[in-house]
C-alpha atoms as a PDB file:
ATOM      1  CA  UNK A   1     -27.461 -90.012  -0.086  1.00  0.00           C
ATOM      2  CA  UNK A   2     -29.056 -91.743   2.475  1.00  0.00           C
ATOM      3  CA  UNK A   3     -33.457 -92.257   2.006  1.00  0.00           C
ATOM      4  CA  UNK A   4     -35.127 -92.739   5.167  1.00  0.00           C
ATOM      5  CA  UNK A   5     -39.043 -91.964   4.451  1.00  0.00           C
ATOM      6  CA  UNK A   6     -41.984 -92.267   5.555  1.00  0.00           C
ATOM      7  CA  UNK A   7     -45.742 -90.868   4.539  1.00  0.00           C
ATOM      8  CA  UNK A   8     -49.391 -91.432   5.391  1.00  0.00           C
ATOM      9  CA  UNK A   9     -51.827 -90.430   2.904  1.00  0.00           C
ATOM     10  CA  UNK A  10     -49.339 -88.486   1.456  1.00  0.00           C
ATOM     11  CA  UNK A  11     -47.884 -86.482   4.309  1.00  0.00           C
ATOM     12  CA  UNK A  12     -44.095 -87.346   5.885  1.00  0.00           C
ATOM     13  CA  UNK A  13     -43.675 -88.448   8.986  1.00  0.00           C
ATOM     14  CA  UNK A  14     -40.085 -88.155  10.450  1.00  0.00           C
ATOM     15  CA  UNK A  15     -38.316 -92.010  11.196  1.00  0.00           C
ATOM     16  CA  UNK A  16     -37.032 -91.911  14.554  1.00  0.00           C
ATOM     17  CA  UNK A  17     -33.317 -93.607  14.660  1.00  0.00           C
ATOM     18  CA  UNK A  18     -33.305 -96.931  17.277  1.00  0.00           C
ATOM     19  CA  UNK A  19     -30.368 -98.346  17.950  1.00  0.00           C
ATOM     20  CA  UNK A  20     -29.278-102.259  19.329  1.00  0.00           C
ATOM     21  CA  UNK A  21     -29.178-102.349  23.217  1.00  0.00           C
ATOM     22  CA  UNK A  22     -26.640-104.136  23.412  1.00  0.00           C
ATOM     23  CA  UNK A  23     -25.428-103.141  19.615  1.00  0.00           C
ATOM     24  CA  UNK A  24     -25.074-106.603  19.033  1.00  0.00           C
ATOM     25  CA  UNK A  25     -26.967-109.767  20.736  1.00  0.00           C
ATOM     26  CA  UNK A  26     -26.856-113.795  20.224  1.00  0.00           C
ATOM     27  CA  UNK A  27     -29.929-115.676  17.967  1.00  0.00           C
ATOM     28  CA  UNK A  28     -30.394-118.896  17.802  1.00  0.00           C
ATOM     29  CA  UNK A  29     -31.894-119.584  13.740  1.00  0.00           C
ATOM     30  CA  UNK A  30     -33.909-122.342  13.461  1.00  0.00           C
ATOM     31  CA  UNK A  31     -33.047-125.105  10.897  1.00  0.00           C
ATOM     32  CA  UNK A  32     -36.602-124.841   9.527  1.00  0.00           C
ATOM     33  CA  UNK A  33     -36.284-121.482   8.781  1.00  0.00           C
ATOM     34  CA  UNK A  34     -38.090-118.590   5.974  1.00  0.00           C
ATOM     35  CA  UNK A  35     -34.836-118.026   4.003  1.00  0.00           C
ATOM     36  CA  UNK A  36     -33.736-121.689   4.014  1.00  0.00           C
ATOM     37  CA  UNK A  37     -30.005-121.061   5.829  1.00  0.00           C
ATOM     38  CA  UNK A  38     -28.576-123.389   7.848  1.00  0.00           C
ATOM     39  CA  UNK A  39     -29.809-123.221  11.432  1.00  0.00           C
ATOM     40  CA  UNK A  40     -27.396-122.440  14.235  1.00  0.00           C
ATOM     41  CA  UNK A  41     -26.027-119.690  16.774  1.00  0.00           C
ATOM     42  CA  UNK A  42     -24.950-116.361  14.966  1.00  0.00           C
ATOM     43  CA  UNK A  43     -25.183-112.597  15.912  1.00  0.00           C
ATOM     44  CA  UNK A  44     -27.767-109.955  14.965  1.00  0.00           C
ATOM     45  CA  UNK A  45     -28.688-106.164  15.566  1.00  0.00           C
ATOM     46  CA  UNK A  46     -32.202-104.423  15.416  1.00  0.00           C
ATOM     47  CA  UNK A  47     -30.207-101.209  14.631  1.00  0.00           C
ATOM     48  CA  UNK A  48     -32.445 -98.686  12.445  1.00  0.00           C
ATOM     49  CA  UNK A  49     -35.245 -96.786  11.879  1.00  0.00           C
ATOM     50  CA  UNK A  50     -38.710 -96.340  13.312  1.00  0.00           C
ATOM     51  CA  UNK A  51     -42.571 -95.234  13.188  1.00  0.00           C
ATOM     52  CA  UNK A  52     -44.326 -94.642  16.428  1.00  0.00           C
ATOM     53  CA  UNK A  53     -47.985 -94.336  15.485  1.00  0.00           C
ATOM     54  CA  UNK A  54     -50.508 -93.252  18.428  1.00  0.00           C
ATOM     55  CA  UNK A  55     -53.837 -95.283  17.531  1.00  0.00           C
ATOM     56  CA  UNK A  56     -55.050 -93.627  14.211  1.00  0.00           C
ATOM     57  CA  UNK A  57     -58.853 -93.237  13.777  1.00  0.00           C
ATOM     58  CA  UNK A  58     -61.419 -95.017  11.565  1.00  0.00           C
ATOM     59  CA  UNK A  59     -60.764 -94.207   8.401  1.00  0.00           C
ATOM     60  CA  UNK A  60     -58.348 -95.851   5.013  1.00  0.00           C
ATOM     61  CA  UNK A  61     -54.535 -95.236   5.310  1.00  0.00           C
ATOM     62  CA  UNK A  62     -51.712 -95.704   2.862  1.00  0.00           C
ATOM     63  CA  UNK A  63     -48.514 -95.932   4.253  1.00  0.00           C
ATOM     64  CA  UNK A  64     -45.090 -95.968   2.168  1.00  0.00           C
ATOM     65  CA  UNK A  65     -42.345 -96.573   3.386  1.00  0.00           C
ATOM     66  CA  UNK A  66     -38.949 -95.812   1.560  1.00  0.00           C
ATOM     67  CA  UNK A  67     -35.235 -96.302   2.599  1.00  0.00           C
ATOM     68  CA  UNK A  68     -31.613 -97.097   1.027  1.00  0.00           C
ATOM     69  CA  UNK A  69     -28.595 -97.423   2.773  1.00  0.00           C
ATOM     70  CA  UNK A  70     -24.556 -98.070   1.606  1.00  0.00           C
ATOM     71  CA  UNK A  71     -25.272 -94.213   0.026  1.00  0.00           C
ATOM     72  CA  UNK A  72     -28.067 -95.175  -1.976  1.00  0.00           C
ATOM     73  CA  UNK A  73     -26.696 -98.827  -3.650  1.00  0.00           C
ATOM     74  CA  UNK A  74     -29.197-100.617  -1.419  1.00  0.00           C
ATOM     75  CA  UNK A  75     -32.810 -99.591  -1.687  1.00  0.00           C
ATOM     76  CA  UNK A  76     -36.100-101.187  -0.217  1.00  0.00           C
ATOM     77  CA  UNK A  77     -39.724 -99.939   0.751  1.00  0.00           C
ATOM     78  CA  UNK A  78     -42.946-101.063   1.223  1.00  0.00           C
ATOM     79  CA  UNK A  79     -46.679 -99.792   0.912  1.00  0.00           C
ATOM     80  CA  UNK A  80     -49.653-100.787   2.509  1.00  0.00           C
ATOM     81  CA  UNK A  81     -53.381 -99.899   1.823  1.00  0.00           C
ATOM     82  CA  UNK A  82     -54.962 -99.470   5.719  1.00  0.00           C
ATOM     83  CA  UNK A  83     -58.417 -99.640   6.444  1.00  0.00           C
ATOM     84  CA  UNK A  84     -59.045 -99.131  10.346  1.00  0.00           C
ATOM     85  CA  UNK A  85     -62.772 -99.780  11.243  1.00  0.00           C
END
């Protein structure tokens, strides 16, 4: 099963699915680069999921995000703590 969540402050909100335009494009990495791979030409995609938020109002959010993918062997999320003044 494939998890594809989102809430704020507890209530879902429905990821909308984005995909690659073209499906697949050229990058160029960087040799000084976050994960430490070797720099060069390769081929990516920005295929996925998505949260369009309209502006929210002052106020403290928590967000959590939850997905998995490969039916359920890969799994990630993230949660943030929002405070909007």
């Amino acid at each position: 099963m494939v998890k594809k969540d989102c809430y704020i402050n507890g209530v879902k909100i429905e990821p909308t699915r984005i995909a690659s335009d073209p499906a697949l494009f050229p990058v160029n990495i960087s040799d000084d680069n976050f994960f430490g791979i070797k720099g060069g030409k390769t081929t990516a995609a920005a295929d996925g999921y998505w949260v369009f938020l309209k502006s929210l109002p002052k106020g403290t959010y928590s967000i959590c995000f939850e997905g998995s993918c490969e039916f359920g062997i890969l799994n990630a999320g993230a949660d943030y703590d929002l405070k909007i003044i």
